[in-house]
N, C-alpha and C. Protein backbone atom coordinates (compact mmCIF):
# COMPACT_ATOMS: atom_id res chain seq x y z
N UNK A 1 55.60 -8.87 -4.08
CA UNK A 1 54.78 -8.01 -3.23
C UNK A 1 53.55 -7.48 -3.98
N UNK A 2 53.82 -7.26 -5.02
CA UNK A 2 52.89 -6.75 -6.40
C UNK A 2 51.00 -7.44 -6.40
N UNK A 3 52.02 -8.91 -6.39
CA UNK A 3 50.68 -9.97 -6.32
C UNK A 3 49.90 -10.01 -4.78
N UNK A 4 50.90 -9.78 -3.57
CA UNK A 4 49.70 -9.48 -2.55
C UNK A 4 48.87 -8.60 -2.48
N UNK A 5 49.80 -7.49 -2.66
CA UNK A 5 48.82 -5.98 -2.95
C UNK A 5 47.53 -6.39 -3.94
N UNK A 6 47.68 -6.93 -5.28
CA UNK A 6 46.74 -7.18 -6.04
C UNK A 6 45.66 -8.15 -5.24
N UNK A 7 46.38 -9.19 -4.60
CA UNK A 7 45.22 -10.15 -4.17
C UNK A 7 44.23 -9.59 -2.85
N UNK A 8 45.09 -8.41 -2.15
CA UNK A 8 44.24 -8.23 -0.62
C UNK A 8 43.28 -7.05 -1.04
N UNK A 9 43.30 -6.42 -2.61
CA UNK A 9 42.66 -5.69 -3.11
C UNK A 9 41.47 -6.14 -3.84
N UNK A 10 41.50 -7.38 -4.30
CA UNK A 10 39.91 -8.29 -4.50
C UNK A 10 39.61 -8.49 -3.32
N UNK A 11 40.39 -8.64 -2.68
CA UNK A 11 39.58 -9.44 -1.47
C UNK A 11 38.88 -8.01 -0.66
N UNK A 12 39.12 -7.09 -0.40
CA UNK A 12 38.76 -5.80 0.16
C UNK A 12 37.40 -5.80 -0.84
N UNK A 13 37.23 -5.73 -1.81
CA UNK A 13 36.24 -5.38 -3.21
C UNK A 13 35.36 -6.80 -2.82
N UNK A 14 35.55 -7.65 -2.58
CA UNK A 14 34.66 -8.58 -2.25
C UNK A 14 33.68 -8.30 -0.95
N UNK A 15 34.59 -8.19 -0.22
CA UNK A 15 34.16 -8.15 1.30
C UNK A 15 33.08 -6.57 1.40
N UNK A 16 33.50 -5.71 0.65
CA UNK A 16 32.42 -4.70 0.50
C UNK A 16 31.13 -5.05 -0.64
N UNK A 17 31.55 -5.54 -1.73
CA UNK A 17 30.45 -5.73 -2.21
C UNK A 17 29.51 -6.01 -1.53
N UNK A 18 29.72 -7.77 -0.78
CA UNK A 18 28.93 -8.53 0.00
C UNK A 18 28.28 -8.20 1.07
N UNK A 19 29.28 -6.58 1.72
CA UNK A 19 28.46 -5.30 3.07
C UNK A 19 27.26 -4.71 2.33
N UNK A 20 27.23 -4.86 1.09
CA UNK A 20 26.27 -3.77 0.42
C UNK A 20 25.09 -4.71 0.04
N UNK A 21 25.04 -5.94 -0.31
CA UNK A 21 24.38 -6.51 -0.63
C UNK A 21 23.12 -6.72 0.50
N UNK A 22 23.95 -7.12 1.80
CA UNK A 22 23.36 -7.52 2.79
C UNK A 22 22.53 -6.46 3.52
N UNK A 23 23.19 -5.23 3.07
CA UNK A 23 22.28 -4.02 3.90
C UNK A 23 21.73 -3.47 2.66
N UNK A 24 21.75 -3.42 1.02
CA UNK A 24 20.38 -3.48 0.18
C UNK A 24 18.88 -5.26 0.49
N UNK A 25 19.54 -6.03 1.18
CA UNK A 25 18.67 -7.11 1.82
C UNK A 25 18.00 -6.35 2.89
N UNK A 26 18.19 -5.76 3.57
CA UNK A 26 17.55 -5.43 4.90
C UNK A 26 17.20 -3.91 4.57
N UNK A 27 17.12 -3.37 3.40
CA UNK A 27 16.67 -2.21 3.26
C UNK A 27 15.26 -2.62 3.28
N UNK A 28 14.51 -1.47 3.68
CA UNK A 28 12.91 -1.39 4.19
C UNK A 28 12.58 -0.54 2.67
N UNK A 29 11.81 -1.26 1.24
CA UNK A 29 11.46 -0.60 -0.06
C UNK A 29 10.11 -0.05 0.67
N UNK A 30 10.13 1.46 0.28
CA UNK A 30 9.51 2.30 0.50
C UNK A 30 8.09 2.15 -0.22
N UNK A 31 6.67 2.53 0.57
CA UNK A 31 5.54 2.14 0.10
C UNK A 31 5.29 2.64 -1.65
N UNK A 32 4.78 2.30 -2.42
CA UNK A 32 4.75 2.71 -3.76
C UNK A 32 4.03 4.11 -3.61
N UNK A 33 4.49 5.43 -4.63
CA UNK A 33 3.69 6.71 -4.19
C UNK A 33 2.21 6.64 -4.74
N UNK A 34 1.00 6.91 -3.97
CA UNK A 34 -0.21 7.14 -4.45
C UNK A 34 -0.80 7.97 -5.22
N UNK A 35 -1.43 7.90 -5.95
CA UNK A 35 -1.47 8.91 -7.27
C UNK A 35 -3.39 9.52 -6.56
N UNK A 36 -3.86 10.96 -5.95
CA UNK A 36 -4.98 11.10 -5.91
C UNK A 36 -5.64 11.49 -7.59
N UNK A 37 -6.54 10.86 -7.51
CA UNK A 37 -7.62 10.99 -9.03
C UNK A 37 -8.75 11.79 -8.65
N UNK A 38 -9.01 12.74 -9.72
CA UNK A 38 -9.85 13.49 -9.56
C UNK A 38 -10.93 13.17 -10.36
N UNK A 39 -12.27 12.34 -10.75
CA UNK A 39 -13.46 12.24 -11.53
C UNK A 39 -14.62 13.28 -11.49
N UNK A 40 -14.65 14.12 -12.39
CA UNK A 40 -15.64 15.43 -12.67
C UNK A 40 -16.74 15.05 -13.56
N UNK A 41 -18.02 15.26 -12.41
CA UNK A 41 -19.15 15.30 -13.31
C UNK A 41 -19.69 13.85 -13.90
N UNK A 42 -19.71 12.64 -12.59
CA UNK A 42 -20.29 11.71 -13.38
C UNK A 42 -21.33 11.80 -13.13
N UNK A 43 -22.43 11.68 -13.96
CA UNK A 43 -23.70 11.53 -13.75
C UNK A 43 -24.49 10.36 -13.30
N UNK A 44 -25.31 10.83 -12.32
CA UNK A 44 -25.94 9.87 -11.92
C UNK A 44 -27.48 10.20 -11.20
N UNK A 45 -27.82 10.08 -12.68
CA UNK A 45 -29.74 10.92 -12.51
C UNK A 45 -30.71 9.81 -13.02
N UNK A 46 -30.02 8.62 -13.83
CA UNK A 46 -31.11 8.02 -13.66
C UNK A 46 -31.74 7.31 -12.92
N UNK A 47 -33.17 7.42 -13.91
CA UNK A 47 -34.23 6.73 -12.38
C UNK A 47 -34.04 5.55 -12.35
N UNK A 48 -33.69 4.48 -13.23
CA UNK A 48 -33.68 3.33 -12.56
C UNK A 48 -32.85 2.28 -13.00
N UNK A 49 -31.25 3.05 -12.77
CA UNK A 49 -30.22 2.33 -12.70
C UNK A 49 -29.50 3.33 -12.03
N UNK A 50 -28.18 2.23 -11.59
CA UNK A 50 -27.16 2.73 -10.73
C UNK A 50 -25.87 3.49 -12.11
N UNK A 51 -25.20 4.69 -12.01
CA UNK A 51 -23.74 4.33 -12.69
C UNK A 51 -22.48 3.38 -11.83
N UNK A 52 -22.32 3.20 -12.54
CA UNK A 52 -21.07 2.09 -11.78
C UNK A 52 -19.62 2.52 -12.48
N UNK A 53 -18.66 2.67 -11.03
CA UNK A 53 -17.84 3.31 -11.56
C UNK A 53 -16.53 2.48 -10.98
N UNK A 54 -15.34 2.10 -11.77
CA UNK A 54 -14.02 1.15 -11.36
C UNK A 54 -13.01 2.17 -10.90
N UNK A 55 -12.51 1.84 -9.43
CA UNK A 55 -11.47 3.07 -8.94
C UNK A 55 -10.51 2.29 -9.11
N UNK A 56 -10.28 1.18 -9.63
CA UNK A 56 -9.07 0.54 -9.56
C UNK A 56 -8.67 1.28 -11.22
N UNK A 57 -9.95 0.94 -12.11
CA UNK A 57 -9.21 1.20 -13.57
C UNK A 57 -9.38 2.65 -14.21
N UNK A 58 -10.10 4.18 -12.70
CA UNK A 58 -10.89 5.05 -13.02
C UNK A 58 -11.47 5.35 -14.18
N UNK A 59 -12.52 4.31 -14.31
CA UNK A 59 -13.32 4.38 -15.63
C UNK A 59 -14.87 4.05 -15.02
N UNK A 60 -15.80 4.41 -15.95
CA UNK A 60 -17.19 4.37 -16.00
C UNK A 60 -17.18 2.91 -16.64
N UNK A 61 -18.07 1.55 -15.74
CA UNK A 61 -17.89 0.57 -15.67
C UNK A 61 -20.28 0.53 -16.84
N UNK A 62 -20.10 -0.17 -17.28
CA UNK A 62 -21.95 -0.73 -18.08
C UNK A 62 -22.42 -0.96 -16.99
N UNK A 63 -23.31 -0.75 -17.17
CA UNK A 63 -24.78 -1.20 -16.29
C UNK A 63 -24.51 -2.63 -16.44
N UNK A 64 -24.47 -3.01 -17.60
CA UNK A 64 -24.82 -4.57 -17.75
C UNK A 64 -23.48 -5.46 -16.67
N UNK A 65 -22.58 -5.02 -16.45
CA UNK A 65 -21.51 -5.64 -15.64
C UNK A 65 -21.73 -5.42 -14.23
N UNK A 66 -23.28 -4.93 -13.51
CA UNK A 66 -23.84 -4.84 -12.43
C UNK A 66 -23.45 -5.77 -11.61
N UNK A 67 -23.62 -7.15 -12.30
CA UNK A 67 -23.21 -8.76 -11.33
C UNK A 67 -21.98 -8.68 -10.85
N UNK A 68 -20.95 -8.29 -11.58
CA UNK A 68 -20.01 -8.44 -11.98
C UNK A 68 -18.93 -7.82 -10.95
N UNK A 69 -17.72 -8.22 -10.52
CA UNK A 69 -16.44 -7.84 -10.16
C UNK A 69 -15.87 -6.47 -10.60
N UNK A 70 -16.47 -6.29 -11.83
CA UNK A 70 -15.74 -4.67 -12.79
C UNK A 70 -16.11 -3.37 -11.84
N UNK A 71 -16.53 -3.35 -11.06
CA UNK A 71 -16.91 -1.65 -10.54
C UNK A 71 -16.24 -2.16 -8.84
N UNK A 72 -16.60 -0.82 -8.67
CA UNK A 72 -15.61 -0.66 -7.13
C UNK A 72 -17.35 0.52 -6.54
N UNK A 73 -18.20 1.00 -7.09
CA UNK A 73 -18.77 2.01 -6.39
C UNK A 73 -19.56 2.43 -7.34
N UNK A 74 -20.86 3.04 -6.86
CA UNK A 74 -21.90 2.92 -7.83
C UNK A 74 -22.65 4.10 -7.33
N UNK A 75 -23.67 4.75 -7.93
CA UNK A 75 -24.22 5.90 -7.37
C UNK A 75 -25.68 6.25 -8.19
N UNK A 76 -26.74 6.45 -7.78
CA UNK A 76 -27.92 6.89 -8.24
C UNK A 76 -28.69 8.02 -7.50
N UNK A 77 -28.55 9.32 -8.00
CA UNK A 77 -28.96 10.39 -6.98
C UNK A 77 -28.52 10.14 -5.80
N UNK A 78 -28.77 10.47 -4.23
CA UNK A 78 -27.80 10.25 -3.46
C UNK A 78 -27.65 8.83 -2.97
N UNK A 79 -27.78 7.88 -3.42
CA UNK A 79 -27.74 6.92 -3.00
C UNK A 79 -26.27 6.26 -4.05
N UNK A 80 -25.11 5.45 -2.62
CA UNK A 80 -24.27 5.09 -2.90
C UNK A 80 -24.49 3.28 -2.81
N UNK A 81 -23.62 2.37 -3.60
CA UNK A 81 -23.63 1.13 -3.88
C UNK A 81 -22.09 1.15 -3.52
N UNK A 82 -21.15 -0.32 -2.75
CA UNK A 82 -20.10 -0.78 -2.91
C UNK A 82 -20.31 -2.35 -3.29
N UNK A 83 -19.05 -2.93 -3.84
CA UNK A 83 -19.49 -3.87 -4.71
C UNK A 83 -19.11 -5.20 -3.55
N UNK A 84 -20.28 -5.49 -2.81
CA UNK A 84 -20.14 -6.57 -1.47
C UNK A 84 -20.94 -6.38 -1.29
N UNK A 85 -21.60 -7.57 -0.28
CA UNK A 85 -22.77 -7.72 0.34
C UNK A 85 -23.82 -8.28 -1.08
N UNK A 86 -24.86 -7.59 -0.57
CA UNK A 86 -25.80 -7.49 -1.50
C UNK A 86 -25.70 -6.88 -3.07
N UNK A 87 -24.95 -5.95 -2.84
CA UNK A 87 -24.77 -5.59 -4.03
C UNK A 87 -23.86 -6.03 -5.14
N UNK A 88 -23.33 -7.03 -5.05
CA UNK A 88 -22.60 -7.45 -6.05
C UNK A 88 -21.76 -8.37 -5.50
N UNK A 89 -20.78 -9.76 -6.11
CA UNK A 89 -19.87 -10.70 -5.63
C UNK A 89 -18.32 -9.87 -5.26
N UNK A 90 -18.49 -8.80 -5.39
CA UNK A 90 -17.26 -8.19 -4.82
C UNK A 90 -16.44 -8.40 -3.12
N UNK A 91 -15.50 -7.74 -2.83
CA UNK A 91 -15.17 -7.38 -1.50
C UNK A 91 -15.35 -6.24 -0.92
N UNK A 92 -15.91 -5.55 -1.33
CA UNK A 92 -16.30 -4.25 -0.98
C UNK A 92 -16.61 -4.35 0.03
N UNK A 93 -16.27 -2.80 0.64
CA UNK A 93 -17.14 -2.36 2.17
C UNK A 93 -16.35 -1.15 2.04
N UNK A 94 -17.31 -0.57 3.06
CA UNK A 94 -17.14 1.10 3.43
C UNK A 94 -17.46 1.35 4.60
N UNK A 95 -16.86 2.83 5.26
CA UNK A 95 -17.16 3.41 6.18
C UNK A 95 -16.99 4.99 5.97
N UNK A 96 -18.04 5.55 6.70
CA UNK A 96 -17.42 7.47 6.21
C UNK A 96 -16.82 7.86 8.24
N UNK A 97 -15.51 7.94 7.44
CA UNK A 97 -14.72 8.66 8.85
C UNK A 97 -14.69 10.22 8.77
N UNK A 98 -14.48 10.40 10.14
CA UNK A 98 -13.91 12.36 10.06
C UNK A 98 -12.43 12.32 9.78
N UNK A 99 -11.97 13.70 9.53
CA UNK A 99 -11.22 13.61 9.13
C UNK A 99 -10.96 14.63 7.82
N UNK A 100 -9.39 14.95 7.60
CA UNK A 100 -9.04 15.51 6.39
C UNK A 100 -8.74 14.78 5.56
N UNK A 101 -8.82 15.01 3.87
CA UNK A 101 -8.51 13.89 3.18
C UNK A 101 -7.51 13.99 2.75
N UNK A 102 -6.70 14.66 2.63
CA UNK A 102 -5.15 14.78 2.41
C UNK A 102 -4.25 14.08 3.68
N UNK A 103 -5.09 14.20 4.54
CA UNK A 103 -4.00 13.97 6.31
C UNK A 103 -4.19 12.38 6.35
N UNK A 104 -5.39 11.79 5.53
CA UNK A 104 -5.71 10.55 5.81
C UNK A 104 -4.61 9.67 5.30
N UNK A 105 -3.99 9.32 5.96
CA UNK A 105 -2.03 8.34 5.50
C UNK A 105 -2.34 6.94 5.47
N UNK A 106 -3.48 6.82 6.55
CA UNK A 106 -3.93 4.65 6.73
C UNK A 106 -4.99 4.57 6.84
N UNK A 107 -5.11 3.86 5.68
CA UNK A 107 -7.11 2.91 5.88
C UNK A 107 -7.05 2.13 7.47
N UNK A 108 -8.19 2.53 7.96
CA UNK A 108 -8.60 1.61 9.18
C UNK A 108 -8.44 -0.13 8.40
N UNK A 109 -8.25 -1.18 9.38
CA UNK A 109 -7.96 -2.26 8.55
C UNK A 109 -9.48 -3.24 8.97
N UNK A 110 -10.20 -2.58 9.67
CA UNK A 110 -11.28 -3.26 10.42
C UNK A 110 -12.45 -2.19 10.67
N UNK A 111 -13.57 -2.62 10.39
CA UNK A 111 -15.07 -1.44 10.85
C UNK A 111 -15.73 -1.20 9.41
N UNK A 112 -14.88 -2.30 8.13
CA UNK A 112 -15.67 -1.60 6.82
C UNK A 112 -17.16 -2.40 7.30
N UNK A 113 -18.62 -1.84 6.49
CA UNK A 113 -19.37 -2.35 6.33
C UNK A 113 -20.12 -2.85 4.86
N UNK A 114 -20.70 -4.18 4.32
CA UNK A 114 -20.68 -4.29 3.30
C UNK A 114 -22.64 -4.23 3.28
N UNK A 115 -22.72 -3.86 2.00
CA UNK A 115 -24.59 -3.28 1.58
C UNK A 115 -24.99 -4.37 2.30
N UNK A 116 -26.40 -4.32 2.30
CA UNK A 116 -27.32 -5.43 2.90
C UNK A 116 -28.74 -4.93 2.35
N UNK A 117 -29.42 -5.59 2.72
CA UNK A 117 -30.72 -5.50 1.60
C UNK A 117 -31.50 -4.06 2.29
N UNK A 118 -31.58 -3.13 1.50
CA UNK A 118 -32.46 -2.18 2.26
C UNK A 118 -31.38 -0.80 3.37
N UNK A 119 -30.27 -1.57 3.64
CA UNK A 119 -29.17 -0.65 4.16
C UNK A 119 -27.92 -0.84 3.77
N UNK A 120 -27.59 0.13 2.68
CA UNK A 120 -26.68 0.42 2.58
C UNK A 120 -24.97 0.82 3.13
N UNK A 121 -24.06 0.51 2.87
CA UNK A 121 -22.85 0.48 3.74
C UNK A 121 -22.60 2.56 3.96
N UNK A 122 -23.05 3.28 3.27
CA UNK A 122 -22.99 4.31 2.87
C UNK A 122 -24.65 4.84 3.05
N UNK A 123 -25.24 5.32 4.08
CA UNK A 123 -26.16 5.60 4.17
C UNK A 123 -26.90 6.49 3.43
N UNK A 124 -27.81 6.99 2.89
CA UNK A 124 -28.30 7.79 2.12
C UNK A 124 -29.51 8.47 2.76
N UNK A 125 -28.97 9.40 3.62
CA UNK A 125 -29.77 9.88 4.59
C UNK A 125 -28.97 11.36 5.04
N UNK A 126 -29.78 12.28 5.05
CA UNK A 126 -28.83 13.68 5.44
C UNK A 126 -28.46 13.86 7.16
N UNK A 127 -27.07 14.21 6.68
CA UNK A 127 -25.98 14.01 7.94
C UNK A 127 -26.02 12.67 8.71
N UNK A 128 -26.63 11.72 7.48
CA UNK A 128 -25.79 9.98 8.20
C UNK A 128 -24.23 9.70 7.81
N UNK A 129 -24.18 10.69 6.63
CA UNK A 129 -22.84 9.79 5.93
C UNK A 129 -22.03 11.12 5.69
N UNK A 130 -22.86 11.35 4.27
CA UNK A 130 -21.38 12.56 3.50
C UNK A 130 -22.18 13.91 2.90
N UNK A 131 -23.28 13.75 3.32
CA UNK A 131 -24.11 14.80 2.90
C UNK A 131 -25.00 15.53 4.01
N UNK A 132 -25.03 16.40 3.33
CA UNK A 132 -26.32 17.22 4.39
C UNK A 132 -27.58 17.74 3.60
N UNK A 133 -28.95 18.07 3.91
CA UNK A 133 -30.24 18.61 2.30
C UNK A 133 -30.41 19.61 3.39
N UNK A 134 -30.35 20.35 2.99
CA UNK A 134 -30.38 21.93 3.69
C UNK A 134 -32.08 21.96 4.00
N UNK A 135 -32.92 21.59 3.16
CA UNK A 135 -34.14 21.68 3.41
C UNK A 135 -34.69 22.92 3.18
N UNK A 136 -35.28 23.62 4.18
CA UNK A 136 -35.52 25.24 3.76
C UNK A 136 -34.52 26.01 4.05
N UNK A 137 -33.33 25.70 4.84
CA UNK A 137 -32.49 26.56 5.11
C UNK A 137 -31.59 27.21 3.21
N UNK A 138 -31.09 28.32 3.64
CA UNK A 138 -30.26 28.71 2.55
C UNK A 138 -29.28 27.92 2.54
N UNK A 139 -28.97 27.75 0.99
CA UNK A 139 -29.52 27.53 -0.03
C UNK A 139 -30.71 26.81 -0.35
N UNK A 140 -31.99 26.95 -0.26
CA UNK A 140 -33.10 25.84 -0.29
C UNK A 140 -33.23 24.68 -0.90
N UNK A 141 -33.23 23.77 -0.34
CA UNK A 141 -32.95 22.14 -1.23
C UNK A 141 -32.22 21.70 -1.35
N UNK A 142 -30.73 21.85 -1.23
CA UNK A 142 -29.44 21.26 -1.75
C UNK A 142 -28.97 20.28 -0.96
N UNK A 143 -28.39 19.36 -2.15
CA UNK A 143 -27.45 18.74 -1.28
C UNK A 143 -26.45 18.92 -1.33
N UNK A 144 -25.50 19.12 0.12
CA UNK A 144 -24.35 19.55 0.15
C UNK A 144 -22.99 18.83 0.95
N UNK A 145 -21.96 17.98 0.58
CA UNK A 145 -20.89 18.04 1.03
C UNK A 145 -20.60 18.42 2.33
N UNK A 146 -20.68 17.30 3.24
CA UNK A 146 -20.02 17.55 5.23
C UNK A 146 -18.59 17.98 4.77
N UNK A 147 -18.11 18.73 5.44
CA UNK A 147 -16.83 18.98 4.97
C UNK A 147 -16.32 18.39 6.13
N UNK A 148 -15.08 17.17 5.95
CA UNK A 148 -13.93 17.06 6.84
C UNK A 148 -14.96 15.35 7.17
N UNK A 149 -15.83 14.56 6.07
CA UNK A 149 -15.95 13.57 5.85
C UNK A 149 -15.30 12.68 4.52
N UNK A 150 -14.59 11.51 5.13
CA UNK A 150 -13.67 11.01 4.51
C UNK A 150 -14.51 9.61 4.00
N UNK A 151 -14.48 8.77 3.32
CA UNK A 151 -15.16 7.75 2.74
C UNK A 151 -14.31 6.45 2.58
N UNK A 152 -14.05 5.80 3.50
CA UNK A 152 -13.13 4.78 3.18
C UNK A 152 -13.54 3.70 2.80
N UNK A 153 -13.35 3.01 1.54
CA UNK A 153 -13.37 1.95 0.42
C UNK A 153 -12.72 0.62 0.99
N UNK A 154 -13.28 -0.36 0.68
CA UNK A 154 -12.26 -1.43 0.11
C UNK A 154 -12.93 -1.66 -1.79
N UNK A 155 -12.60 -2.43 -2.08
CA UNK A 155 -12.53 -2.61 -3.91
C UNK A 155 -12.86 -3.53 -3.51
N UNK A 156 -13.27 -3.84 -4.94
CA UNK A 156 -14.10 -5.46 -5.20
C UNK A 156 -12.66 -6.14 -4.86
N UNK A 157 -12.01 -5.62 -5.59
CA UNK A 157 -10.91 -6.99 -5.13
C UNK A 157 -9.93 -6.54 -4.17
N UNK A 158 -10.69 -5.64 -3.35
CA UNK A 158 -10.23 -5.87 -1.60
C UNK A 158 -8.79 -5.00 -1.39
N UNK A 159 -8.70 -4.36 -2.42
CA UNK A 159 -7.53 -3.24 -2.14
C UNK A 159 -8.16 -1.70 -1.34
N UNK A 160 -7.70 -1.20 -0.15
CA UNK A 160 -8.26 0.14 0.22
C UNK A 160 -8.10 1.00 -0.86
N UNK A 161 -8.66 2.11 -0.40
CA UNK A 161 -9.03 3.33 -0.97
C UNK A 161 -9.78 4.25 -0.38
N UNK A 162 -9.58 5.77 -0.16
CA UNK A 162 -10.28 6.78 0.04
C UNK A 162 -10.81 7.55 -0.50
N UNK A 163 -11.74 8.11 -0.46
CA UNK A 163 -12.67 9.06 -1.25
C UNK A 163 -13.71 10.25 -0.83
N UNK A 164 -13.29 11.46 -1.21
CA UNK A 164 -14.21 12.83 -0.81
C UNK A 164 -15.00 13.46 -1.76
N UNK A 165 -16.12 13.30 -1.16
CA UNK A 165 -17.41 13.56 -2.10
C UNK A 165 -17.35 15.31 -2.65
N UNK A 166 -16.91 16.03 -3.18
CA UNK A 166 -16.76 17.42 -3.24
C UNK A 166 -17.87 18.34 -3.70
N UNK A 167 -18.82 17.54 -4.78
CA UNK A 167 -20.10 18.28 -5.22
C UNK A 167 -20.85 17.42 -5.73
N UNK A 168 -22.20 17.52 -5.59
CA UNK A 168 -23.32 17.16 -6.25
C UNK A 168 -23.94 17.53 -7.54
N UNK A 169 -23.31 18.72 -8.03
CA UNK A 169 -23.60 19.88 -8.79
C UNK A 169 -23.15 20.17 -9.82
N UNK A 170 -23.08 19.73 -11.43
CA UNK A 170 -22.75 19.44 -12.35
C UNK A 170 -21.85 21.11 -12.25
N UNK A 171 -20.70 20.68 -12.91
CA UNK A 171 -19.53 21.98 -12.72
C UNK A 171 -18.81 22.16 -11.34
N UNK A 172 -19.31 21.55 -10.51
CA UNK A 172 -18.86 21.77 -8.72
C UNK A 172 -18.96 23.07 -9.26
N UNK A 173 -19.90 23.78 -8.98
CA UNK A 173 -20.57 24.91 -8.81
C UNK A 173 -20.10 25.96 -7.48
N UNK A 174 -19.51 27.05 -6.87
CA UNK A 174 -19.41 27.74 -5.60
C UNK A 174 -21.00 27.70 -5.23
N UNK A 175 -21.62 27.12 -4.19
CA UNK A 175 -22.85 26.75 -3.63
C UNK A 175 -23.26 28.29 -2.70
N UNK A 176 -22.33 29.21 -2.79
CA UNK A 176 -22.66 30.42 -2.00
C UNK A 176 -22.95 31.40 -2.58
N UNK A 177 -23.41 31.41 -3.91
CA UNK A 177 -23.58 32.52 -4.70
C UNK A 177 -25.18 32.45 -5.40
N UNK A 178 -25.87 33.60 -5.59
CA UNK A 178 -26.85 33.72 -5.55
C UNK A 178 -27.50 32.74 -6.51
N UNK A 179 -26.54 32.85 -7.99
CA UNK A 179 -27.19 31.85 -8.75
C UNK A 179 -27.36 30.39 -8.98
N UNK A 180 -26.50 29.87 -7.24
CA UNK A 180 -26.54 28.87 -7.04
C UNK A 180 -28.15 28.42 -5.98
N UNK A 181 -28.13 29.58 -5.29
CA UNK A 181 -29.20 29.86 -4.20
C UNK A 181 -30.91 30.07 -4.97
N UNK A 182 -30.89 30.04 -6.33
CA UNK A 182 -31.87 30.20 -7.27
C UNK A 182 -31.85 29.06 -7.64
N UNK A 183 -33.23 28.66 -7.54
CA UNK A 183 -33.32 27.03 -8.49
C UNK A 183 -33.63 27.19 -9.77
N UNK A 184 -33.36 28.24 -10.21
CA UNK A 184 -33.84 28.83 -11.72
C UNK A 184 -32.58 28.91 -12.79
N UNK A 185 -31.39 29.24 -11.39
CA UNK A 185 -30.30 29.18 -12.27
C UNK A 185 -29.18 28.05 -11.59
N UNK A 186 -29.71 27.08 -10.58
CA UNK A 186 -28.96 26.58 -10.35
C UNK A 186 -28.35 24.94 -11.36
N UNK A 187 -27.54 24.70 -11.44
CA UNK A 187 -26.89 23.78 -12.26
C UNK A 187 -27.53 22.88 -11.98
N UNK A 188 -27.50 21.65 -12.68
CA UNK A 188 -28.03 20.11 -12.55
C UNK A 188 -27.37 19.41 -11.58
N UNK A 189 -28.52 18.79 -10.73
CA UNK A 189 -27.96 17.91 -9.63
C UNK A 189 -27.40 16.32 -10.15
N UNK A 190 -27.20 15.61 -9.29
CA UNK A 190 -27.05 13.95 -9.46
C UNK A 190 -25.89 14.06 -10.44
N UNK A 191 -24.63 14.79 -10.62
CA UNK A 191 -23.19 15.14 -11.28
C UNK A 191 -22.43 14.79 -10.15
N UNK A 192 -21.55 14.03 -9.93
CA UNK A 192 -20.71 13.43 -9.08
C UNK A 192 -19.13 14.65 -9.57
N UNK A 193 -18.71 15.07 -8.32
CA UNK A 193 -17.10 15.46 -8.76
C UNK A 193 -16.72 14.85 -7.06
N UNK A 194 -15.85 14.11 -7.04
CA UNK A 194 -15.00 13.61 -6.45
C UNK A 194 -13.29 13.00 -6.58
N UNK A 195 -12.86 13.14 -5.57
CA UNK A 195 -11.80 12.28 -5.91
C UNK A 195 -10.94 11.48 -4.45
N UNK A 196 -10.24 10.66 -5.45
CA UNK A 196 -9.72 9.68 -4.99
C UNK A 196 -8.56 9.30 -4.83
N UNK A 197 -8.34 8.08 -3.92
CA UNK A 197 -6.79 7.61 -3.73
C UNK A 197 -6.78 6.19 -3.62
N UNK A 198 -6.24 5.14 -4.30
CA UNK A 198 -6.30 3.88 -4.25
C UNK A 198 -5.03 3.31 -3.86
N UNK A 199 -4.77 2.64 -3.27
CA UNK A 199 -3.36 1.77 -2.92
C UNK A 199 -3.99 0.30 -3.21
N UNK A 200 -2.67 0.01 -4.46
CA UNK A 200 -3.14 -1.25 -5.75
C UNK A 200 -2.51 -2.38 -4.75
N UNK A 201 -1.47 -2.18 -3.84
CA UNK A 201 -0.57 -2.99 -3.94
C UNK A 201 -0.99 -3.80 -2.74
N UNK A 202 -2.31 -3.68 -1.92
CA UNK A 202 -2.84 -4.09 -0.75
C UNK A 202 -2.54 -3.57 0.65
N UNK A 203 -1.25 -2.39 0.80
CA UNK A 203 -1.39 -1.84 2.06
C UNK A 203 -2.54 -1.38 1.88
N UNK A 204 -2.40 -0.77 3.42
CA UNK A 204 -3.74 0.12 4.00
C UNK A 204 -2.87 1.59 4.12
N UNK A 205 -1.58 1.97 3.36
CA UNK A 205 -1.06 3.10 3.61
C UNK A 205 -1.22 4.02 2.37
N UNK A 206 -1.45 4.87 2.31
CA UNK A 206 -1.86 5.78 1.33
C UNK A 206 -0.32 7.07 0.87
């Protein structure tokens, strides 16, 4: 009796293993978690080059790798570059949606636009895209951050990504305080602080 008991007791241990196997097969692996990156203060004042910057490897990419696949997004005073179209052999494209950037969970998978000669995918024009120039209004001159505009990426090599422009203003400066409202004491413009969210793995889920 010893030996049935023993044998209907593998066989029980089998027959569950093989329940577990089949429903770790049909388990749904959960999207990988997204890490948001924060980049403070890149500069981008000169007159006549772009910085070029990699959101896949968040690093400051050479000028000289302009041709090149290495950057994801590029910036010269307010003017933005993605690495497609015209601007480079990349896959790039962009669009600026409304929206919160924390609430933003899925890249649209369709509507990016890639540079073209003379128009940019990312317009550089106040209240086309992600900015507003106050003009004479207070603060006089600035450029300032639409709040509740979202920037959606693809990468050169075609992975989404989102991105919120937060300041223009070397230090992200509080823009409501007098010595920001003084161009005497206000901080240096063309300083990028933004940040970001990339999904490596090719969803569009964040």
């Amino acid at each position: 009796m010893k030996k049935y008991y023993s044998l209907w007791a593998v066989l029980f241990a089998l027959a569950t293993l093989t329940s577990c196997d089949k429903d770790n097969e049909n388990e749904v692996m959960p999207e990988p978690v997204v890490e948001v990156k924060t980049v403070a203060d890149l500069q981008a004042d000169a007159a006549d080059t772009y910085t070029y910057y990699s959101l896949e490897d968040n690093k400051q990419v050479a000028a000289a790798d302009a041709k090149t696949a290495n950057w994801d997004i590029a910036f010269k005073g307010t003017s933005i570059l993605v690495n497609g179209g015209t601007s480079g052999p990349g896959k790039g494209g962009a669009q600026v949606v409304d929206g919160i950037f924390a609430e933003k969970k899925e890249a649209p998978e369709t509507g990016y636009v890639t540079d073209a000669e003379g128009k940019p995918a990312i317009a550089a024009s106040s209240d086309a895209s992600w900015y507003h120039y106050t003009a004479m209004d207070a603060p006089q001159h600035a450029i300032l951050p639409i709040a509740g505009k979202v920037i959606m990426l693809k990468t050169a090599k075609g992975n989404y990504a989102k991105l919120e422009i937060q300041s223009y203003y070397k230090g992200n400066p509080d823009t409501t305080t007098p010595a920001f409202a003084s161009m005497a004491t206000r901080p240096a413009s063309k300083h990028y602080t933004f940040r970001y969210a990339l999904q490596p793995s090719g969803s569009n889920k964040f």
